[in-house]
C-alpha atoms as a PDB file:
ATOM      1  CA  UNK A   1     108.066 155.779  44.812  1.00  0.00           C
ATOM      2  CA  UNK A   2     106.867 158.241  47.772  1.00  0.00           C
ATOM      3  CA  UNK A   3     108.394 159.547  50.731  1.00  0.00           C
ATOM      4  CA  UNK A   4     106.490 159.212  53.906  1.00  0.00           C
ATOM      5  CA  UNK A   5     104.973 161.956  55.664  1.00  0.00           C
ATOM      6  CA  UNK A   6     106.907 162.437  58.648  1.00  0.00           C
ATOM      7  CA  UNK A   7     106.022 165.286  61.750  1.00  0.00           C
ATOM      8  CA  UNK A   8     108.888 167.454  62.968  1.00  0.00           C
ATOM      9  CA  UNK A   9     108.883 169.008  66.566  1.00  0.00           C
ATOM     10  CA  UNK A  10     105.107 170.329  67.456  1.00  0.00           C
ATOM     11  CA  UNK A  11     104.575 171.034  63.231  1.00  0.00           C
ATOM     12  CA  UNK A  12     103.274 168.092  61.038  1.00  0.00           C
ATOM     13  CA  UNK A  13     104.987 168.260  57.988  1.00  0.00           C
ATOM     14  CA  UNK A  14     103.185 166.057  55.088  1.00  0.00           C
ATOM     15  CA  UNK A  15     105.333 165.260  52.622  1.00  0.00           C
ATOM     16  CA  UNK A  16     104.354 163.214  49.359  1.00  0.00           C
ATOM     17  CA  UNK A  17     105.851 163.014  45.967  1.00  0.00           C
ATOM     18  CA  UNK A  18     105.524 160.570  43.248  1.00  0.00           C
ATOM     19  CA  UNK A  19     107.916 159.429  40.372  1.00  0.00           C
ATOM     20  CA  UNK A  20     107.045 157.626  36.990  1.00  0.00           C
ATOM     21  CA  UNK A  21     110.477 156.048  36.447  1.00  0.00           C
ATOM     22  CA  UNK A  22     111.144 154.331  32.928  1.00  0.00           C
ATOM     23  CA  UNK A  23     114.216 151.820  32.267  1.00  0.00           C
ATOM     24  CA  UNK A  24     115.940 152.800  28.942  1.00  0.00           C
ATOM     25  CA  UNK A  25     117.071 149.963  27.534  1.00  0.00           C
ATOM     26  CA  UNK A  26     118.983 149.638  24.561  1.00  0.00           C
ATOM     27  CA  UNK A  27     117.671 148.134  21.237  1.00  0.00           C
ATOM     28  CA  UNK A  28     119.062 145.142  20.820  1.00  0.00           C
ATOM     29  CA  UNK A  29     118.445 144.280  24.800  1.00  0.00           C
ATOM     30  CA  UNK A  30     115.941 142.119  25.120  1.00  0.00           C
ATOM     31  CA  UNK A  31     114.560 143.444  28.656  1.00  0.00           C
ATOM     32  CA  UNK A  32     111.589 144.506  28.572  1.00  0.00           C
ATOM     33  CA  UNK A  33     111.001 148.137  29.911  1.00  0.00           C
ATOM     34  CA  UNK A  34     109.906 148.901  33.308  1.00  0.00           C
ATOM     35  CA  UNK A  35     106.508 149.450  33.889  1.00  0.00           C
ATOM     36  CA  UNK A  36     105.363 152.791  35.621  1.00  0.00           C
ATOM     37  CA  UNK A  37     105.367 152.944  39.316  1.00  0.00           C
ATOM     38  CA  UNK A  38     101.486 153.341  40.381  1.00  0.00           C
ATOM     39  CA  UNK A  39     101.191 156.905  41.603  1.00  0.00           C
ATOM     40  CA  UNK A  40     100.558 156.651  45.880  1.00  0.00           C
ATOM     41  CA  UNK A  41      97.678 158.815  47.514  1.00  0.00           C
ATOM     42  CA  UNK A  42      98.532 161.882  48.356  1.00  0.00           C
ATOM     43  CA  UNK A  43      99.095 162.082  52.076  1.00  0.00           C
ATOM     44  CA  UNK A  44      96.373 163.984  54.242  1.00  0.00           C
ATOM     45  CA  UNK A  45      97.982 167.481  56.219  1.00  0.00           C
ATOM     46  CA  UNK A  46      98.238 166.443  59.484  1.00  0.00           C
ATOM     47  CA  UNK A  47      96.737 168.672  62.019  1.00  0.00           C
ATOM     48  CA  UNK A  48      99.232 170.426  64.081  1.00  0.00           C
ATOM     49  CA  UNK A  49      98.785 170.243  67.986  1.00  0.00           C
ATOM     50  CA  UNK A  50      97.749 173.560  69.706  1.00  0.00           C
ATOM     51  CA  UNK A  51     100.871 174.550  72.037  1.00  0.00           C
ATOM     52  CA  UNK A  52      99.745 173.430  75.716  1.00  0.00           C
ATOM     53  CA  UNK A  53      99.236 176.467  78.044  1.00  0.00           C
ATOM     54  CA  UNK A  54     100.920 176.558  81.254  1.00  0.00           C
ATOM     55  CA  UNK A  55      98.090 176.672  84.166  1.00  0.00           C
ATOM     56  CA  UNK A  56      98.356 178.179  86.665  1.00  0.00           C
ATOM     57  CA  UNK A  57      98.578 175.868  90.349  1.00  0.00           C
ATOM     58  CA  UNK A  58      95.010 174.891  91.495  1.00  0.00           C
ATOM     59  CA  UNK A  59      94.321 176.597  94.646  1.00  0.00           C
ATOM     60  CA  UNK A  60      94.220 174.668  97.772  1.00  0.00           C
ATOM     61  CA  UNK A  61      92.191 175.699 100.445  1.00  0.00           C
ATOM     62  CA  UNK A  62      93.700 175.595 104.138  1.00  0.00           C
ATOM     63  CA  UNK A  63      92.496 172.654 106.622  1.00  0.00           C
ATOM     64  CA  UNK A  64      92.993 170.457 109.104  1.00  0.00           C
ATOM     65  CA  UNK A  65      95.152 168.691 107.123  1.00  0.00           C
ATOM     66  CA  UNK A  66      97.659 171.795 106.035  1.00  0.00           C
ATOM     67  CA  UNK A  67      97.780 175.071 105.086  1.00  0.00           C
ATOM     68  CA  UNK A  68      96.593 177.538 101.827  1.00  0.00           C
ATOM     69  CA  UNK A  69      98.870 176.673  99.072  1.00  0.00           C
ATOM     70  CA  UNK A  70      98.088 178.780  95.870  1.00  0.00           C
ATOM     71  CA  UNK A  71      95.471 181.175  96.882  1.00  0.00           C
ATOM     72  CA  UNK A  72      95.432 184.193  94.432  1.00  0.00           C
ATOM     73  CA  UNK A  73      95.535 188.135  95.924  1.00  0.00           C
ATOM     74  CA  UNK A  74      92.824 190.018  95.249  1.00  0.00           C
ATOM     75  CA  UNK A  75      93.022 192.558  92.500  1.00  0.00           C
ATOM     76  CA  UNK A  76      92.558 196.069  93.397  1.00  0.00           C
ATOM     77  CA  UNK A  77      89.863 197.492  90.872  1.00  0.00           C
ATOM     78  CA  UNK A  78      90.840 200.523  89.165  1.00  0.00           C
ATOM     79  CA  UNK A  79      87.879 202.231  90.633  1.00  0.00           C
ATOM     80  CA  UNK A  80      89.272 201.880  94.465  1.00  0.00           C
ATOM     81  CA  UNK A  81      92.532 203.857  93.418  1.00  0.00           C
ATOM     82  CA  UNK A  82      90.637 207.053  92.631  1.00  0.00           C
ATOM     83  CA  UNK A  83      90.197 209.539  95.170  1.00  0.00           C
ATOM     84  CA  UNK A  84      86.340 210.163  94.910  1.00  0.00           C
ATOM     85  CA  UNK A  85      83.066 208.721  96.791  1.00  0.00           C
ATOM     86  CA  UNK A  86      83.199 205.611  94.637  1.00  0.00           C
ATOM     87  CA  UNK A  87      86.592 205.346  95.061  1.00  0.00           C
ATOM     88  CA  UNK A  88      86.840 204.745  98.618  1.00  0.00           C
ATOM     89  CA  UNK A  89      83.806 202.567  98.704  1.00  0.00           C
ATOM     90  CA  UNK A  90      85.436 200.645  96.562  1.00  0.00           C
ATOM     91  CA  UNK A  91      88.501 200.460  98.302  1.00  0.00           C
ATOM     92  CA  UNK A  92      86.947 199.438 101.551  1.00  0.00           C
ATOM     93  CA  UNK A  93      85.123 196.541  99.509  1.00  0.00           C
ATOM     94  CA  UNK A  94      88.506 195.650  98.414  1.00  0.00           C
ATOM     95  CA  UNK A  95      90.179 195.919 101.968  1.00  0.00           C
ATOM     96  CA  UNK A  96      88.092 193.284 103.424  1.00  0.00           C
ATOM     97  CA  UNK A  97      88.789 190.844 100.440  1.00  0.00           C
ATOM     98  CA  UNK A  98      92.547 191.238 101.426  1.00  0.00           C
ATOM     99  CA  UNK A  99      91.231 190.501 104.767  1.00  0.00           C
ATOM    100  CA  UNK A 100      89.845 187.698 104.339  1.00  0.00           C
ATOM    101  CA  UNK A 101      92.373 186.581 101.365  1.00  0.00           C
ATOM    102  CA  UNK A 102      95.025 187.290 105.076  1.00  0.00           C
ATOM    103  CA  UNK A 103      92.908 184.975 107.377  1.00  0.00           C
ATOM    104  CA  UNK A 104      92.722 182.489 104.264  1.00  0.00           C
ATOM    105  CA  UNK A 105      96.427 182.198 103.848  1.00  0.00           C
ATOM    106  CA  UNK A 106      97.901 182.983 107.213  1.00  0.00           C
ATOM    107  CA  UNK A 107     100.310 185.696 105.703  1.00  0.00           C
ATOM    108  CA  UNK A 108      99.554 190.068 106.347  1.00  0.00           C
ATOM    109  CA  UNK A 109     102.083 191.533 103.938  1.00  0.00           C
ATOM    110  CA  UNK A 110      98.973 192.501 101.158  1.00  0.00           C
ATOM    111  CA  UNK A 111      97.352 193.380 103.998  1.00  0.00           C
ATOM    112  CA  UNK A 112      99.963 195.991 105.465  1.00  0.00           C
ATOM    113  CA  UNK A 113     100.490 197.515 102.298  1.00  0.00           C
ATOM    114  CA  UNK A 114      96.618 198.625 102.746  1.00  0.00           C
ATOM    115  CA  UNK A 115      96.883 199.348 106.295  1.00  0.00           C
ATOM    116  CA  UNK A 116      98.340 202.824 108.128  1.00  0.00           C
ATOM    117  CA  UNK A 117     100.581 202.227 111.413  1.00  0.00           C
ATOM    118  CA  UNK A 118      98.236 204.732 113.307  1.00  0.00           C
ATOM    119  CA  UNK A 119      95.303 202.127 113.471  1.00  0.00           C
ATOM    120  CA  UNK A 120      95.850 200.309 116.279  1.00  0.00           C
ATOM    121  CA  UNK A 121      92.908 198.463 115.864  1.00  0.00           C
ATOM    122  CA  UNK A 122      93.775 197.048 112.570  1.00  0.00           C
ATOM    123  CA  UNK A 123      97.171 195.726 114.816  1.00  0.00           C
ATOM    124  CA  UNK A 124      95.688 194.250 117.496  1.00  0.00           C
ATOM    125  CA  UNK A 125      92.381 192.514 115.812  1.00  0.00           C
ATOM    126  CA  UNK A 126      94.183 191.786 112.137  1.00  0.00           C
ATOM    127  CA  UNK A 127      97.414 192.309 111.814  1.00  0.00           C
ATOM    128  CA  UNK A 128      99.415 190.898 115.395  1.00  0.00           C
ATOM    129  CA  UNK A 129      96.861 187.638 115.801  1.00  0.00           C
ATOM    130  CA  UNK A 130      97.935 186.401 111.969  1.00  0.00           C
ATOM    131  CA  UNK A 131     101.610 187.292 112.555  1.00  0.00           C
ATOM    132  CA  UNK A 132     101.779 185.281 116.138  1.00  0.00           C
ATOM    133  CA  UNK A 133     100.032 182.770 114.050  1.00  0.00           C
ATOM    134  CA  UNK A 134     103.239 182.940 111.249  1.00  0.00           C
ATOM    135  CA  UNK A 135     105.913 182.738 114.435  1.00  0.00           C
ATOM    136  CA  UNK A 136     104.890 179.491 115.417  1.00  0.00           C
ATOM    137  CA  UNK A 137     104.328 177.626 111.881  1.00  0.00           C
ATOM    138  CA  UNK A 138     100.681 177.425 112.381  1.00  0.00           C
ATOM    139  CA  UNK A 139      97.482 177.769 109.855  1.00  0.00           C
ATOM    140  CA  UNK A 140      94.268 179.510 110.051  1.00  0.00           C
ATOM    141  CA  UNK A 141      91.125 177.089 109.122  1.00  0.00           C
ATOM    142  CA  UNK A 142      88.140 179.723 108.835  1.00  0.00           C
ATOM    143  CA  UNK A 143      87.134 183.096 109.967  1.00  0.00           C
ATOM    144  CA  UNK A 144      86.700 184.734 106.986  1.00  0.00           C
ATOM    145  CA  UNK A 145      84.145 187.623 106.936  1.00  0.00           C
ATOM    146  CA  UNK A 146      80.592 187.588 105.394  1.00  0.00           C
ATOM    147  CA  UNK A 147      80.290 191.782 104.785  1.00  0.00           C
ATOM    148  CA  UNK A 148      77.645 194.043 103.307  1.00  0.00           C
ATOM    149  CA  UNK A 149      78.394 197.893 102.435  1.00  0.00           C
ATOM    150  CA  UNK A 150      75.782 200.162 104.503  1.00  0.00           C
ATOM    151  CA  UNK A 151      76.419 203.756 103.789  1.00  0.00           C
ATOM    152  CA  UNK A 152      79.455 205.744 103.150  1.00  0.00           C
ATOM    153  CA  UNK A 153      80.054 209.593 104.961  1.00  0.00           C
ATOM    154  CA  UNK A 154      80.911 211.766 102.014  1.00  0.00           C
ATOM    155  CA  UNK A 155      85.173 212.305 101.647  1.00  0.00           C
ATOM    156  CA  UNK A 156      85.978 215.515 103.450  1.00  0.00           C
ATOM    157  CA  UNK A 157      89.865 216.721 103.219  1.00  0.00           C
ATOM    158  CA  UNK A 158      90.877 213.766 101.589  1.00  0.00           C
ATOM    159  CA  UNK A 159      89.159 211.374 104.387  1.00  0.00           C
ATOM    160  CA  UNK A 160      86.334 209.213 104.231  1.00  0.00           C
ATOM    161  CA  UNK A 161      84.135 207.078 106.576  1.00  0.00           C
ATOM    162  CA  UNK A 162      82.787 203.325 105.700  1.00  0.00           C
ATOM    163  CA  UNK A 163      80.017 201.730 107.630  1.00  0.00           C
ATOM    164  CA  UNK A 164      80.073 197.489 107.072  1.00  0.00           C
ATOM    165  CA  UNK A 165      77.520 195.275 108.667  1.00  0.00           C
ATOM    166  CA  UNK A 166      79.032 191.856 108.812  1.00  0.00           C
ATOM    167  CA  UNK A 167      79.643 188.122 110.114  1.00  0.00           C
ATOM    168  CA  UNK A 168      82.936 186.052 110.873  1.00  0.00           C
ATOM    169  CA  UNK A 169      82.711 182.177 110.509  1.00  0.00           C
ATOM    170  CA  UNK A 170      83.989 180.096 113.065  1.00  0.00           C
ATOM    171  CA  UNK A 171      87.699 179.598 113.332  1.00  0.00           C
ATOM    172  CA  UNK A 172      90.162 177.537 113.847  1.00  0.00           C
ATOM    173  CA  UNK A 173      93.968 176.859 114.675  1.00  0.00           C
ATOM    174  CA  UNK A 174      96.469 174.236 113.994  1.00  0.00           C
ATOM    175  CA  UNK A 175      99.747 173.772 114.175  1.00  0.00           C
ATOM    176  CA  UNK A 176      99.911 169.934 113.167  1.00  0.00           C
ATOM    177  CA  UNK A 177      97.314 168.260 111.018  1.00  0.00           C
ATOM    178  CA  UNK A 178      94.224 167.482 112.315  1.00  0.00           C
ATOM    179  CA  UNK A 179      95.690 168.948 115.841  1.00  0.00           C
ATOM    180  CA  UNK A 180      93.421 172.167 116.848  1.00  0.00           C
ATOM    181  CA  UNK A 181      95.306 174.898 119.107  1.00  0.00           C
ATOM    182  CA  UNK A 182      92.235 177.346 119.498  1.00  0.00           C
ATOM    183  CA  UNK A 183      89.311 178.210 118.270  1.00  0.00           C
ATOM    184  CA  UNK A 184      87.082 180.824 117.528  1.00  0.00           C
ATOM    185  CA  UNK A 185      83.030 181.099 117.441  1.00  0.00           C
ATOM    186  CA  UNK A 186      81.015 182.075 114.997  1.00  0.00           C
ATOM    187  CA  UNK A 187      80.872 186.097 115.206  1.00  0.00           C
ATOM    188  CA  UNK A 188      77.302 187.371 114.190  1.00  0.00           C
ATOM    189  CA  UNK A 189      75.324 190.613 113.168  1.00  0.00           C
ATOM    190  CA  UNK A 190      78.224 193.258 113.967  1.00  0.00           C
ATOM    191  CA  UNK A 191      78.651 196.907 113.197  1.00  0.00           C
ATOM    192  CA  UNK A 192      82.304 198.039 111.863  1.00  0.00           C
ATOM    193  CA  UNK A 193      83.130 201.423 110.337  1.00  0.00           C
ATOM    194  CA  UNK A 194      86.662 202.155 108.052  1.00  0.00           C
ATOM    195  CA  UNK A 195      87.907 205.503 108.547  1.00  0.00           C
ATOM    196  CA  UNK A 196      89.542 205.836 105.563  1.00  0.00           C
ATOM    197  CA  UNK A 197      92.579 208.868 104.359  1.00  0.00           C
ATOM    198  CA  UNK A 198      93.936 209.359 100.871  1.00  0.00           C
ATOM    199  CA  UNK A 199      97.158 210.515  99.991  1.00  0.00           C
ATOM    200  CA  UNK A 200      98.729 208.475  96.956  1.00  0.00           C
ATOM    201  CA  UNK A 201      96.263 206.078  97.641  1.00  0.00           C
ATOM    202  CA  UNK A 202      93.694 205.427 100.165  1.00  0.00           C
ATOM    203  CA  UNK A 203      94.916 203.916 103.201  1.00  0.00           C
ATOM    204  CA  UNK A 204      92.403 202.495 106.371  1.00  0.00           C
ATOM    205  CA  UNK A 205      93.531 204.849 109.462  1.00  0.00           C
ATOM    206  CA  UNK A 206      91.271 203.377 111.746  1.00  0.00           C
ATOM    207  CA  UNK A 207      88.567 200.802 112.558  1.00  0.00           C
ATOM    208  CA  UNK A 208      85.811 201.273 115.083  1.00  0.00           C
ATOM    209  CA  UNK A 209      83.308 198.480 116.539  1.00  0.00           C
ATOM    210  CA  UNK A 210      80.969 199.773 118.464  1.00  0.00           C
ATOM    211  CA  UNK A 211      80.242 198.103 121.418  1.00  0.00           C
ATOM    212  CA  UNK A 212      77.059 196.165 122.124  1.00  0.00           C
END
């Protein structure tokens, strides 16, 4: 006889064994003896399953119909921590993702961390509109900035200048689906510099836009 392969937990366990069994009789029985058991097929392993990964949630893009759920922070490169030319250009690429990873999600905590008190600028035009926005439950639906690096002014004394040209998309403002509070147009072709300091890390200081 066999036993029956049989899977245990997330492991397949084949098992298979065979036995030849033989009735002694004795001589003056007149039985006749047993006949061997036919040997089975030996089982096949069974594959095991491959352990399912967790995923992480799918990102969901703010709308008319509700806000960001899910939206991952940008990652600060390794390159933007170092205090060097390269360094703060690529911090000031990196600040504008976490600006427009702020207008995407409606939240400015990533965005503070980047951010010195001094620049009032980065208060009045970032930081204040998004947190107003957070006071009364309501969602941000575009606005996020289309920017190109121009030039850079060489770090002096641990500061640093970067010059952006860029676009903002048209924006909008809801506090209940499909209900728009204000809006925004489309901003296009604008100048915008990043004064930049570095201490432990490099910080924005102030912003300048110069006017048309």
């Amino acid at each position: 006889m066999s036993c029956r392969s049989r899977a245990l937990a997330l492991f397949a366990v084949p098992l298979a064994f065979s036995f030849a069994l033989t009735s002694c009789q004795d001589g003056n029985d007149p039985a006749a003896t047993t006949p061997p058991s036919e040997s089975p097929a030996t089982s096949s392993p069974t594959a095991s399953p491959s352990p399912t990964k967790s995923q992480p949630p799918k990102p969901v893009p703010a709308s008319a119909e509700g806000p960001a759920k899910n939206i991952p922070v940008p990652e600060m490169p390794d390159a933007a921590k170092q205090n060097s030319k390269n360094g703060a250009i690529s911090f000031a690429e990196h600040y504008f993702e976490v600006v427009n990873y702020s207008i995407a999600t409606t939240t400015t905590d990533e965005l503070k961390k980047l951010t010195s008190r001094q620049c009032k600028l980065c208060a009045e035009q970032l930081i204040d509109p998004i947190d107003a926005a957070v006071d009364i439950k309501a969602w941000q639906v575009g606005g996020e900035y289309d920017y190109d690096f121009v030039d850079l002014l060489e770090p002096v004394d641990n500061k640093a200048v970067a010059i952006f040209n860029f676009d903002a998309a048209a924006q909008k403002l809801y506090r209940e689906p499909h209900k728009v509070l204000k809006t925004w147009e489309r901003v296009n072709h604008q100048v915008v510099s990043f004064e930049l300091k570095f201490t432990k890390d490099w910080e924005v200081t102030k912003i300048v836009i110069p006017k048309n």
